[in-house]
N, C-alpha and C. Protein backbone atom coordinates (compact mmCIF):
# COMPACT_ATOMS: atom_id res chain seq x y z
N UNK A 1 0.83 -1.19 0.00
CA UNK A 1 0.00 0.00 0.00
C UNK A 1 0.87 1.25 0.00
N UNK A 2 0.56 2.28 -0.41
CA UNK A 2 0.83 3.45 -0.70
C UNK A 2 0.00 4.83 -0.20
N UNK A 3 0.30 4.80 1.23
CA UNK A 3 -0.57 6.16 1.16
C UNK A 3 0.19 7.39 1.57
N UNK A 4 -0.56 8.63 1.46
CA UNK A 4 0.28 9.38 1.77
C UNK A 4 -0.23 10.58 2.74
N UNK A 5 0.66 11.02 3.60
CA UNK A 5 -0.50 12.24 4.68
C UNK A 5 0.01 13.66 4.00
N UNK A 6 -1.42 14.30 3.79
CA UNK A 6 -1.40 15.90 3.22
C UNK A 6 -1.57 16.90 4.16
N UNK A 7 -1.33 18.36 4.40
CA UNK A 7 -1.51 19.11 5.32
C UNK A 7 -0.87 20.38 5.47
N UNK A 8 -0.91 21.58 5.97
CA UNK A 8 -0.66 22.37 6.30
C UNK A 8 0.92 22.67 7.29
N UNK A 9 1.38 23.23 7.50
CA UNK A 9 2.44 23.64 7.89
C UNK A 9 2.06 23.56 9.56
N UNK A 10 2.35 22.41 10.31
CA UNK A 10 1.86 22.45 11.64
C UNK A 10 0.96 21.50 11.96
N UNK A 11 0.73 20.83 10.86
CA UNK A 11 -0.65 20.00 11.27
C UNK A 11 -0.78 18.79 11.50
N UNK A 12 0.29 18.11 11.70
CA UNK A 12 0.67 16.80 12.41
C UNK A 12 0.66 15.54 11.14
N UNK A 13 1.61 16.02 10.17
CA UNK A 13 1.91 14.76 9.09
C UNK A 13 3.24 14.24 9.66
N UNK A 14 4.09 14.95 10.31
CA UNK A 14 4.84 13.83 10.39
C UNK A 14 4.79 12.93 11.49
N UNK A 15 4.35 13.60 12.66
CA UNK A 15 3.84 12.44 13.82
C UNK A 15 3.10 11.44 13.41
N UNK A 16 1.98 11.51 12.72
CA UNK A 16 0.78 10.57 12.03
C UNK A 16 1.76 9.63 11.10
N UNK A 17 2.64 10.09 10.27
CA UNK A 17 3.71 9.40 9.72
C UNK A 17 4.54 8.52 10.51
N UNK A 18 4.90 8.37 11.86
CA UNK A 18 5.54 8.13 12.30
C UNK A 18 4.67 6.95 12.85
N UNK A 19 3.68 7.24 13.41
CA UNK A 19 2.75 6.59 14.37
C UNK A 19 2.17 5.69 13.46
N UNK A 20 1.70 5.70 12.31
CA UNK A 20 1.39 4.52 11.63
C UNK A 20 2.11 3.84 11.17
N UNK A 21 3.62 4.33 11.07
CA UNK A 21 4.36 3.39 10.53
C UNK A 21 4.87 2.36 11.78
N UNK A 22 5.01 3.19 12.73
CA UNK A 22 4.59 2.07 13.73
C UNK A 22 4.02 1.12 13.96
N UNK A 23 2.65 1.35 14.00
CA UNK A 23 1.48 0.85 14.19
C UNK A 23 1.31 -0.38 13.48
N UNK A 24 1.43 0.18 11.55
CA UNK A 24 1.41 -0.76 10.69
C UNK A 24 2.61 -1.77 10.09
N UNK A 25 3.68 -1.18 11.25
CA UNK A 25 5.11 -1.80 9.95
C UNK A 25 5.23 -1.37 8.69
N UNK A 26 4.87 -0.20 8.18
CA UNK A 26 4.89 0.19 7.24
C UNK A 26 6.13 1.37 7.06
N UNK A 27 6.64 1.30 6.03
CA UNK A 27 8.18 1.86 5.63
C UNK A 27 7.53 3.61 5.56
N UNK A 28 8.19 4.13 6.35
CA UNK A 28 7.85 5.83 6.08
C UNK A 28 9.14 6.90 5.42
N UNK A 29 8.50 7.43 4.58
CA UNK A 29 9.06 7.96 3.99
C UNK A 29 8.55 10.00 4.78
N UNK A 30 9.90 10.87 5.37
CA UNK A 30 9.87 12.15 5.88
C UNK A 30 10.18 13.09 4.90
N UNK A 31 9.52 14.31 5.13
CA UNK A 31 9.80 15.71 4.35
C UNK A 31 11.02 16.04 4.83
N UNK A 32 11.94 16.70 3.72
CA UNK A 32 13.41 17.03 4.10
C UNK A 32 13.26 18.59 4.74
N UNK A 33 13.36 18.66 6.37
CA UNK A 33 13.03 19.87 7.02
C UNK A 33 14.45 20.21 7.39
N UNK A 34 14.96 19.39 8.41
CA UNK A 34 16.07 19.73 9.20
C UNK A 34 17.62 20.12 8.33
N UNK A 35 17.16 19.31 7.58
CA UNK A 35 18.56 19.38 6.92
C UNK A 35 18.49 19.96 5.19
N UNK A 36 17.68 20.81 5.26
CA UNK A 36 17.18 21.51 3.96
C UNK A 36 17.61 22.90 4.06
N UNK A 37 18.63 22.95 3.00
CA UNK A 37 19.47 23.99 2.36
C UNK A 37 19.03 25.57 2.10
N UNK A 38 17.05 25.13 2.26
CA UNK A 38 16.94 26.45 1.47
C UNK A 38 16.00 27.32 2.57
N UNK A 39 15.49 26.45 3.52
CA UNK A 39 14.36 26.80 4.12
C UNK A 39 14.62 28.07 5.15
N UNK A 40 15.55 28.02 6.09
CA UNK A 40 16.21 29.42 6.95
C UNK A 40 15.91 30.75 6.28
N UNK A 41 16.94 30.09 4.79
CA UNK A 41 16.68 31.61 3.97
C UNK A 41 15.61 32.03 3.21
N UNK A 42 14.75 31.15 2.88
CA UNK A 42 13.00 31.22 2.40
C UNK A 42 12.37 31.96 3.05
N UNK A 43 12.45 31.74 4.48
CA UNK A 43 11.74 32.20 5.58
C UNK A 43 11.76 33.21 6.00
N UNK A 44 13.12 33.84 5.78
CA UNK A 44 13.86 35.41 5.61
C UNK A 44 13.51 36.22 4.55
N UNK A 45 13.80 36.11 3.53
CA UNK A 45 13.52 36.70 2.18
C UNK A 45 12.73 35.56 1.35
N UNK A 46 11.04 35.50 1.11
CA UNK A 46 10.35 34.23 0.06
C UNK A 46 10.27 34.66 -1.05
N UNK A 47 10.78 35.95 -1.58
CA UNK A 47 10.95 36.39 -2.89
C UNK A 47 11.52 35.66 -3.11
N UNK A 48 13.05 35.93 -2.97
CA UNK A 48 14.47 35.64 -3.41
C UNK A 48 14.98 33.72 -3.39
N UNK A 49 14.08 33.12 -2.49
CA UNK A 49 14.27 31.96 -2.39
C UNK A 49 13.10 31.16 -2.86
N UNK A 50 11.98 31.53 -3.02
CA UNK A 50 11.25 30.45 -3.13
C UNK A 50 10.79 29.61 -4.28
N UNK A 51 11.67 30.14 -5.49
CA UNK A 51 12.14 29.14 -6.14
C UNK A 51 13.06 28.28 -6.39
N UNK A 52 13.97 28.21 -6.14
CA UNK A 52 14.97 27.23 -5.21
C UNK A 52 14.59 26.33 -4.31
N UNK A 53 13.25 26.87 -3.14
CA UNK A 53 12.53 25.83 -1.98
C UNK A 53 12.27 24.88 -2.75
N UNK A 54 11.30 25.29 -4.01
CA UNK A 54 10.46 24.85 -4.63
C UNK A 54 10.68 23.29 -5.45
N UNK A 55 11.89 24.02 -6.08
CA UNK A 55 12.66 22.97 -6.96
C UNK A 55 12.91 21.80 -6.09
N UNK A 56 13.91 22.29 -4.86
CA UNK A 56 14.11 21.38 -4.07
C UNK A 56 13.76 20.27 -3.82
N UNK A 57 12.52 20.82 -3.24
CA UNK A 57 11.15 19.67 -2.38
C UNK A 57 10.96 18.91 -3.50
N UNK A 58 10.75 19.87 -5.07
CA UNK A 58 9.82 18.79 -6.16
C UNK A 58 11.19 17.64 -6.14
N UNK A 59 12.47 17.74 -6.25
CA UNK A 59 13.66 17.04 -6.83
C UNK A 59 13.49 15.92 -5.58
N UNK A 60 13.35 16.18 -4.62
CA UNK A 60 13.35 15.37 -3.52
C UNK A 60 12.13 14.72 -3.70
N UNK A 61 10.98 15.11 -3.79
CA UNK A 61 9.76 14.54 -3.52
C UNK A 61 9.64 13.75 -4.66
N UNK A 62 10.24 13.75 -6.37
CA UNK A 62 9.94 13.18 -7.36
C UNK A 62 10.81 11.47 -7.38
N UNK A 63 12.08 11.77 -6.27
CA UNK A 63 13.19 10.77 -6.20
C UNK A 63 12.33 10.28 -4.94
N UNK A 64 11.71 10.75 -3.86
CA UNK A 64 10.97 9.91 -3.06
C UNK A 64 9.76 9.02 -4.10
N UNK A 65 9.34 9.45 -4.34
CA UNK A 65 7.74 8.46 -5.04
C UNK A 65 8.12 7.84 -5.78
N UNK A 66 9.50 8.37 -6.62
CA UNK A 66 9.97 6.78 -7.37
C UNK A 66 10.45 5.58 -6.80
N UNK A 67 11.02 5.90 -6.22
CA UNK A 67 11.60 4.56 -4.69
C UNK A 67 10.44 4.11 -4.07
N UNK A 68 8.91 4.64 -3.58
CA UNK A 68 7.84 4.36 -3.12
C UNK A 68 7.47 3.45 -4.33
N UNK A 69 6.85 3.60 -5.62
CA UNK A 69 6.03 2.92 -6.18
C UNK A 69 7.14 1.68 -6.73
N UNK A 70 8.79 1.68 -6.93
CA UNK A 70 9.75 0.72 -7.20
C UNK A 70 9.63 -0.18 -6.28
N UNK A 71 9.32 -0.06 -4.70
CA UNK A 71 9.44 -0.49 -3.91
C UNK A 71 8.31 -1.47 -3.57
N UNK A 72 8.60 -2.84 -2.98
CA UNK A 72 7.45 -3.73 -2.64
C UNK A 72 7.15 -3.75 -1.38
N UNK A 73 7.23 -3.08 -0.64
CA UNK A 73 6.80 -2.61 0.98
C UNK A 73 5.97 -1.70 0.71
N UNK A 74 4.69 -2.14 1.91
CA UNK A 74 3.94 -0.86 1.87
C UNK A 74 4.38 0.61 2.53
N UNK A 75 4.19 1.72 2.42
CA UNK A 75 4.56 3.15 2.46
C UNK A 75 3.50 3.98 3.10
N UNK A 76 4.47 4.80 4.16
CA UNK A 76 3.57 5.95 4.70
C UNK A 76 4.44 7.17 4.15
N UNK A 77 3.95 7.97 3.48
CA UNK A 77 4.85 9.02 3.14
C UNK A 77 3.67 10.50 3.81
N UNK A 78 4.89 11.56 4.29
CA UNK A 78 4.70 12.49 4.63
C UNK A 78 4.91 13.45 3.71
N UNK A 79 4.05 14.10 3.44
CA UNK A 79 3.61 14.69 1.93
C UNK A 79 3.89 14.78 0.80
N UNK A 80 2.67 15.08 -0.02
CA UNK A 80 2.63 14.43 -1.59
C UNK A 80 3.60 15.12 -2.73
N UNK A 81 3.70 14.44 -3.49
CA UNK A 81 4.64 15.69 -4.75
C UNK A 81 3.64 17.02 -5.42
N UNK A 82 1.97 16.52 -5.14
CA UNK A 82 1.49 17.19 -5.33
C UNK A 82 1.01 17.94 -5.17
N UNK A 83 1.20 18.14 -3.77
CA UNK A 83 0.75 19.40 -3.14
C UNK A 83 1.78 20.92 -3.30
N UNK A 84 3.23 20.30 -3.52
CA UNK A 84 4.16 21.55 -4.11
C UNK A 84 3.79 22.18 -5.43
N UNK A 85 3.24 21.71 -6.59
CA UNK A 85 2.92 22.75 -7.35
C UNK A 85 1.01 23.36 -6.89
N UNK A 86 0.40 22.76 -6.37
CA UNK A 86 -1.26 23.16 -6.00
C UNK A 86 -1.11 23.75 -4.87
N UNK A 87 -0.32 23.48 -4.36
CA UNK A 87 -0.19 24.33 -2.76
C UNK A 87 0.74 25.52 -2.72
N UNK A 88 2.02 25.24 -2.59
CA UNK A 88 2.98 25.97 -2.29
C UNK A 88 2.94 26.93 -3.19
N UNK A 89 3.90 26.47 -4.07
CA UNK A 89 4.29 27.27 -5.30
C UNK A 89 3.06 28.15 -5.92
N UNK A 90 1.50 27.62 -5.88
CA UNK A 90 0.36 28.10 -6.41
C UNK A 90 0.01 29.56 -5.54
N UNK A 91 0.57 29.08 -4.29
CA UNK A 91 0.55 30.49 -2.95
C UNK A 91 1.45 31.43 -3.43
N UNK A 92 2.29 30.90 -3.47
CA UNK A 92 3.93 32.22 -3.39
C UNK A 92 3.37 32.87 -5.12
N UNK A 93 3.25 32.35 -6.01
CA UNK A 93 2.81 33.25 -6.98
C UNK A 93 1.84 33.97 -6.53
N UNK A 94 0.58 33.71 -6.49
CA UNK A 94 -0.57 34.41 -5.95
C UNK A 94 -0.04 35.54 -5.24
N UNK A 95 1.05 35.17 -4.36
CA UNK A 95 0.96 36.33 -3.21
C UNK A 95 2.04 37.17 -3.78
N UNK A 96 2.79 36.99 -5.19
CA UNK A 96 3.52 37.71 -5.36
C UNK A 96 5.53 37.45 -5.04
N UNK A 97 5.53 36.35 -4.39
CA UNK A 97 6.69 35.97 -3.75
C UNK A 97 7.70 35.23 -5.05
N UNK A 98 6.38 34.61 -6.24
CA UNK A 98 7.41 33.58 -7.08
C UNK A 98 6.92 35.13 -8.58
N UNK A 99 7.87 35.08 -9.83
CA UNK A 99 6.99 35.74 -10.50
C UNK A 99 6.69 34.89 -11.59
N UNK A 100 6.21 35.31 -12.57
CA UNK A 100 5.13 34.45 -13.54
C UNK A 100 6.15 33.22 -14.26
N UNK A 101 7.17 33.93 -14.64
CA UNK A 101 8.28 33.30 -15.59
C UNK A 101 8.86 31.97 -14.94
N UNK A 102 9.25 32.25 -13.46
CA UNK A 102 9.39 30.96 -12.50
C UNK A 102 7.92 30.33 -12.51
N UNK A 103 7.12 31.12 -12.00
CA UNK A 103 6.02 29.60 -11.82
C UNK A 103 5.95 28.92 -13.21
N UNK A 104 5.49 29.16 -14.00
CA UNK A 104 5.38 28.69 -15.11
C UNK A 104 6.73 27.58 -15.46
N UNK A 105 7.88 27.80 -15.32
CA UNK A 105 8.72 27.21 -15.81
C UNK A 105 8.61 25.72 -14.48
N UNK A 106 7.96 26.28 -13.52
CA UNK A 106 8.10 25.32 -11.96
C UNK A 106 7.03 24.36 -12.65
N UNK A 107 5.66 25.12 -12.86
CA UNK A 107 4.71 24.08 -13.56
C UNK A 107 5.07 23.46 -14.52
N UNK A 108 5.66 23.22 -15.68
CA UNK A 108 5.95 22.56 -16.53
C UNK A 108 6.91 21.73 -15.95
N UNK A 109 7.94 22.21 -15.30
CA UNK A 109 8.86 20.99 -14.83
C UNK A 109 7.89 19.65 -14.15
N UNK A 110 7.30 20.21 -13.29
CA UNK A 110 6.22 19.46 -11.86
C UNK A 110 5.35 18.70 -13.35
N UNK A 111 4.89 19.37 -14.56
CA UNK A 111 3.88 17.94 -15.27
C UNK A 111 4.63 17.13 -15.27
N UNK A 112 5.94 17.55 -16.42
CA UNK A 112 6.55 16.42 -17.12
C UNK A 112 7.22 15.39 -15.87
N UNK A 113 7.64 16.09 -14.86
CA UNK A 113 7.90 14.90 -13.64
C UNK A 113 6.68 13.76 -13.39
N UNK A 114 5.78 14.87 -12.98
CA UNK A 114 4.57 13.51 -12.72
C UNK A 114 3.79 12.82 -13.62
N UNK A 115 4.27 13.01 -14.71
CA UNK A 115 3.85 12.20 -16.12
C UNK A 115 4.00 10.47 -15.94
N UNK A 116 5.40 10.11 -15.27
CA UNK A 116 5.89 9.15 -15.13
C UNK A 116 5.33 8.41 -13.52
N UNK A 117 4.86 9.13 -12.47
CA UNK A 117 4.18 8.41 -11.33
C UNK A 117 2.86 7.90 -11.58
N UNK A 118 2.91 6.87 -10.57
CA UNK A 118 1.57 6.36 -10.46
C UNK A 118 0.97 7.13 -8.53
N UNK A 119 0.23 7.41 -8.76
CA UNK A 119 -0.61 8.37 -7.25
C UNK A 119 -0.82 7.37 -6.32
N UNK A 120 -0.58 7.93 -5.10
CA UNK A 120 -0.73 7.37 -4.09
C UNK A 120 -2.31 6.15 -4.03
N UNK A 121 -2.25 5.08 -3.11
CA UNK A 121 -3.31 4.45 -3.28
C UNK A 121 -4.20 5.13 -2.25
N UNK A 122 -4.15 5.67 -1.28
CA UNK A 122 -4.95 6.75 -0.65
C UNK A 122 -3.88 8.38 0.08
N UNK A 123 -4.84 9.09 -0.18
CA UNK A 123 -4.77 10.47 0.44
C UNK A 123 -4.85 10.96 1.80
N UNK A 124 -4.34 10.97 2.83
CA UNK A 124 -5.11 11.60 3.61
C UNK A 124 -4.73 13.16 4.17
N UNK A 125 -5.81 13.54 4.01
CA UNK A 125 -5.80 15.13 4.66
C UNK A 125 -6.11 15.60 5.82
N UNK A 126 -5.00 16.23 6.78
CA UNK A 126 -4.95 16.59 8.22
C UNK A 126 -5.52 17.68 8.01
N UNK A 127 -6.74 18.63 8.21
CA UNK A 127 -7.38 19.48 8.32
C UNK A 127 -7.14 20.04 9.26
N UNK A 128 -6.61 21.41 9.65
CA UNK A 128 -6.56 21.84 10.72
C UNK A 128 -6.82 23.65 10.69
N UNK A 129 -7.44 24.15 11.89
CA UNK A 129 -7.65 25.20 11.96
C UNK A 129 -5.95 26.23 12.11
N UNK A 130 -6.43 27.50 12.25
CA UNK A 130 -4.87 28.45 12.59
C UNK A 130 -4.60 27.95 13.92
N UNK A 131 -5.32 28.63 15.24
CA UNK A 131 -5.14 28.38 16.31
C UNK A 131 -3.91 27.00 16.39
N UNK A 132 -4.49 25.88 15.91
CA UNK A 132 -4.06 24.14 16.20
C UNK A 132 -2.72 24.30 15.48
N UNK A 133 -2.60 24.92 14.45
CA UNK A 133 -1.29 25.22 13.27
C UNK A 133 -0.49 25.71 14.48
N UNK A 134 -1.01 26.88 14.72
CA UNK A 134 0.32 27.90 15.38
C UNK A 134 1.03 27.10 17.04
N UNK A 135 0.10 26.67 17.34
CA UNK A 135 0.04 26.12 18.34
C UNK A 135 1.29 24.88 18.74
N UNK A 136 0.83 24.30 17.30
CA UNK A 136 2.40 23.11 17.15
C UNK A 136 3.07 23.38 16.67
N UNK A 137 3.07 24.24 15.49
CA UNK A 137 4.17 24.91 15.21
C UNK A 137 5.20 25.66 16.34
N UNK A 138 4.54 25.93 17.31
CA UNK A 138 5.55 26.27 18.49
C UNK A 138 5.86 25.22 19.54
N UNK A 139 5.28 24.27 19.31
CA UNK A 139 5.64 23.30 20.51
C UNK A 139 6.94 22.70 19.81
N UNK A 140 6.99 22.25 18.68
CA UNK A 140 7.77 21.72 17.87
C UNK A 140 9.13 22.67 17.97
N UNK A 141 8.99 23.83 17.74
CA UNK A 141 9.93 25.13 18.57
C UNK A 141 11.25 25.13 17.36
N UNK A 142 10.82 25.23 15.64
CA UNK A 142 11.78 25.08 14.93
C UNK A 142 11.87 26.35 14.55
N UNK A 143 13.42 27.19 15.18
CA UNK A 143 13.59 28.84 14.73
C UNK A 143 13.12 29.38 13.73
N UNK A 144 13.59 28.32 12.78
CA UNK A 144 13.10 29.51 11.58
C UNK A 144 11.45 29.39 11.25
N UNK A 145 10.63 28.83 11.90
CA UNK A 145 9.11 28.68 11.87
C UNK A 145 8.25 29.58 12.86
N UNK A 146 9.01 30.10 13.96
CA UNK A 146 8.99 30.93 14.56
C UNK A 146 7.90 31.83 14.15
N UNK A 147 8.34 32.68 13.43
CA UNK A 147 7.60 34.02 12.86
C UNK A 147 7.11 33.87 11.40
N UNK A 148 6.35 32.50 11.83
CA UNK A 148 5.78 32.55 10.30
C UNK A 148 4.09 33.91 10.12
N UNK A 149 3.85 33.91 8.91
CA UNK A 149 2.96 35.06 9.36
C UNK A 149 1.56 34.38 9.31
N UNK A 150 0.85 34.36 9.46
CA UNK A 150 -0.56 33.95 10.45
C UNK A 150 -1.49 33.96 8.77
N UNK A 151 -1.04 35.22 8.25
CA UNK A 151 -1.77 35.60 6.56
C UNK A 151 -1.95 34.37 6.06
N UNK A 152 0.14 33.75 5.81
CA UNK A 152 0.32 32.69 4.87
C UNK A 152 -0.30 31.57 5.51
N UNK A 153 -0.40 31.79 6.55
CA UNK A 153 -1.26 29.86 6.59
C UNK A 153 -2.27 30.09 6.67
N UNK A 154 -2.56 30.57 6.63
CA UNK A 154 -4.08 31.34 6.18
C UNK A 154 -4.45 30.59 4.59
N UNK A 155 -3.68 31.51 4.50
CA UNK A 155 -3.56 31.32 2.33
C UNK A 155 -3.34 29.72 2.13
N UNK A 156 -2.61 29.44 3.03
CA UNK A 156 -2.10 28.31 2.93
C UNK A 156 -3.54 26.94 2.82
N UNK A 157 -4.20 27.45 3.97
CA UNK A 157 -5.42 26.55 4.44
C UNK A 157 -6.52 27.08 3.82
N UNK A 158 -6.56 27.77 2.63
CA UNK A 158 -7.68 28.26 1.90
C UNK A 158 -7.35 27.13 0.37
N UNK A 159 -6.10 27.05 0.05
CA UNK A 159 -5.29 27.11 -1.17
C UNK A 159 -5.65 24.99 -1.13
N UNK A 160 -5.71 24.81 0.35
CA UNK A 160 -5.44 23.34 0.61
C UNK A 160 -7.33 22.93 0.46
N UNK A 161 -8.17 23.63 1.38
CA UNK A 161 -9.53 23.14 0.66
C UNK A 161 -9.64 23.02 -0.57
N UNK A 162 -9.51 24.28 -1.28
CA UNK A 162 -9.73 24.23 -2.96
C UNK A 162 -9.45 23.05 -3.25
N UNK A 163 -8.05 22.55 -2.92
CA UNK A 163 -6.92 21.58 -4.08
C UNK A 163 -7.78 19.95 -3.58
N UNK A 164 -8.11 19.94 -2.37
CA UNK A 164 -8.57 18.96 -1.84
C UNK A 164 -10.22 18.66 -2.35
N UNK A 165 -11.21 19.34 -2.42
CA UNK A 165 -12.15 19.19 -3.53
C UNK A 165 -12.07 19.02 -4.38
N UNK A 166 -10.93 19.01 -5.01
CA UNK A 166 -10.86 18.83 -6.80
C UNK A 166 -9.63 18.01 -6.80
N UNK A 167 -8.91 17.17 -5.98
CA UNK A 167 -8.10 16.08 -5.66
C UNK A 167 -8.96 14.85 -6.23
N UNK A 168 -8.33 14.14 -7.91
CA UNK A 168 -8.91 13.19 -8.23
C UNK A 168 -7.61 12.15 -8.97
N UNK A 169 -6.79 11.99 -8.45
CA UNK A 169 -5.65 11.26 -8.48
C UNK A 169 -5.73 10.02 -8.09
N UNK A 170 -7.08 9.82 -6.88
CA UNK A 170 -7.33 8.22 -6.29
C UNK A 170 -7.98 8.90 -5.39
N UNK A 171 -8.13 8.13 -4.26
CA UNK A 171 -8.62 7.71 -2.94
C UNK A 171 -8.04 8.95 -2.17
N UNK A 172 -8.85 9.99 -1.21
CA UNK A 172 -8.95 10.42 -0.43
C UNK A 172 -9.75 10.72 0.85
N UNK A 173 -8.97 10.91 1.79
CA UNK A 173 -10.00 11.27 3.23
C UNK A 173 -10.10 12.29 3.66
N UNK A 174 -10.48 13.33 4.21
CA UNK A 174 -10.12 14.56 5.25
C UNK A 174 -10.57 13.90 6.53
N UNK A 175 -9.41 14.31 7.34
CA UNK A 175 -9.38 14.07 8.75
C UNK A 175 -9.38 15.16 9.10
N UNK A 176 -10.54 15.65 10.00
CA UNK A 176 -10.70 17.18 10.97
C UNK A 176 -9.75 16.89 12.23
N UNK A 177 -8.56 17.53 12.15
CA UNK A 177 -7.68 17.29 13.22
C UNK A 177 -7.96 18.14 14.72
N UNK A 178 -8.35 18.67 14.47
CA UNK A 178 -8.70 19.96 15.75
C UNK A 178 -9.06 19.19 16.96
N UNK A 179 -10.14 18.56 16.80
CA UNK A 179 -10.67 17.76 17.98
C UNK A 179 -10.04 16.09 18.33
N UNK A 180 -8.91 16.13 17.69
CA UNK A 180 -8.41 14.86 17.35
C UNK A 180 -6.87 15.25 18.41
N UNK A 181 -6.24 14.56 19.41
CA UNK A 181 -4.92 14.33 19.89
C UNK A 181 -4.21 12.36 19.36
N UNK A 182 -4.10 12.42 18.24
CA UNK A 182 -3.61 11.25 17.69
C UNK A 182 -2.28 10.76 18.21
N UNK A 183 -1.70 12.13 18.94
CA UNK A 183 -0.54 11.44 19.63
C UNK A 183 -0.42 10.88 21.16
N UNK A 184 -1.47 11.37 21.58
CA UNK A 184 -1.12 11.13 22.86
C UNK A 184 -2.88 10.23 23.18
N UNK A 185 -3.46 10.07 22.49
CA UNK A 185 -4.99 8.90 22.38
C UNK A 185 -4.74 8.18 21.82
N UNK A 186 -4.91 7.27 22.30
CA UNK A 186 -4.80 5.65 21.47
C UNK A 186 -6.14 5.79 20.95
N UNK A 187 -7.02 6.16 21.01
CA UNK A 187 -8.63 5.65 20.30
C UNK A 187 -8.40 7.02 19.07
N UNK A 188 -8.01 8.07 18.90
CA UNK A 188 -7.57 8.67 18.28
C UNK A 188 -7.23 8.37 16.76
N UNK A 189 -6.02 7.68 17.70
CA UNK A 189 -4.84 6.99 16.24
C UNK A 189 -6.00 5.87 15.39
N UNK A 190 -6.47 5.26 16.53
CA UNK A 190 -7.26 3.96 15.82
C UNK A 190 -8.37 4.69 14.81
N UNK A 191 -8.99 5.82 15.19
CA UNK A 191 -9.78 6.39 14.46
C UNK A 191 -9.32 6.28 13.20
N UNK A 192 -8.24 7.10 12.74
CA UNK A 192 -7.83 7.47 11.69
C UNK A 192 -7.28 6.09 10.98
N UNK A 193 -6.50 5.16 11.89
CA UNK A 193 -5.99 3.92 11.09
C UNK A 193 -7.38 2.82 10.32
N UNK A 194 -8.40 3.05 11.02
CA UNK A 194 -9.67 1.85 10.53
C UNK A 194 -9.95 2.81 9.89
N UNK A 195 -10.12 4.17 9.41
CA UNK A 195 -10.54 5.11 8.33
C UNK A 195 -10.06 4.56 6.75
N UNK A 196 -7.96 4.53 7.20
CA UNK A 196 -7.39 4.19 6.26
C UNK A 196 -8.07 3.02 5.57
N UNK A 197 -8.13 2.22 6.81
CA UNK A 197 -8.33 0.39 6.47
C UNK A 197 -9.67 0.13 5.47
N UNK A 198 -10.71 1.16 5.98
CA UNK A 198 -11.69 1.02 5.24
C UNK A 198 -11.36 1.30 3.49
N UNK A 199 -11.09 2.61 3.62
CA UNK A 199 -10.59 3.29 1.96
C UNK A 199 -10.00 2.32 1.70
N UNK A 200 -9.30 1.90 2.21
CA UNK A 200 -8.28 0.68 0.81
C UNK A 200 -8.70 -0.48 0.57
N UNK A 201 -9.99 -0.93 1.33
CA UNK A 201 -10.34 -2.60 0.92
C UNK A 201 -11.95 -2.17 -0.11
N UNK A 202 -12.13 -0.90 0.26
CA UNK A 202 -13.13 -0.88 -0.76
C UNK A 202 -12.70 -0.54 -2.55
């Protein structure tokens, strides 16, 4: 199996990543945060960097899903290749941060990459309000996330409904995380794992 967790900046994909791969024995695949070249200075200036972020994640995320679908173990991966051109990159233009000539050249790279994948066998989407975002975003306590601005995840969690209604790649869920502690409830986690279990045998 192949699934993958979608979400917002704060909203608990990689714990849920972690915890099912637990749970299930299932091989997890992490977003490159800690040790990513571009993100400090993104966060500083998102003009000047955020096509470079961009590239990044896609180069990383396109060499992750090929090793996922090559691979005969089932997979928890912490977010999709597709949410960097519908999400990210779709924001920072909008808001002015990428300009037309980069996005455009970002979108065409991002088809012809995913020309060659096959999509996750389910989706799932961590839904989460600002409050719950900002909230772990500081418990988690990563400097340069610090002073993110309240606008962009804003934009961010407007940009992620849209993409998620019109998400037809396969199998998806939204999980309303707000009222949900998946890390520290065991009936929680189980919620969301018999969710999975269901989507994939139907």
């Amino acid at each position: 199996m192949f699934v993958s967790v979608a979400g917002n900046i704060g909203s608990g994909k990689s714990s849920l990543t972690d915890l099912i791969s637990n749970k299930l024995h299932w091989k997890p695949y992490y977003e490159r945060v800690n040790d990513n070249p571009y993100l400090k200075d993104f966060y500083a200036d998102m003009s000047r960097w955020s096509f470079n972020l961009q590239v990044f994640f896609l180069s990383h995320r396109f060499k992750t899903h090929k090793e996922i679908i090559e691979s005969k173990e089932s997979v928890i991966q912490d977010r999709s290749i597709y949410e960097d051109v519908e999400i990210f990159a779709k924001n920072l233009y909008q808001m002015g941060k990428m300009n037309k000539r980069d996005f455009e050249n970002y979108k065409n790279l991002f088809a012809e990459m995913t020309h060659f994948l096959n999509p996750p066998d389910l989706l799932i989407y961590l839904r989460a309000s600002i409050p719950k975002l900002k909230k772990q975003i500081m418990l988690r306590g990563r400097e340069f996330e610090k002073n993110i601005d309240e606008k962009y995840l804003k934009k961010l969690n407007r940009s992620y409904d849209n993409w998620i209604k019109k998400y037809d790649f396969g199998k998806r869920i939204i999980i309303e995380s707000d009222e949900l502690d998946f890390v520290n409830k065991k009936s929680d986690l189980d919620f969301i794992i018999n969710s999975i279990h269901e989507n994939l045998k139907n």
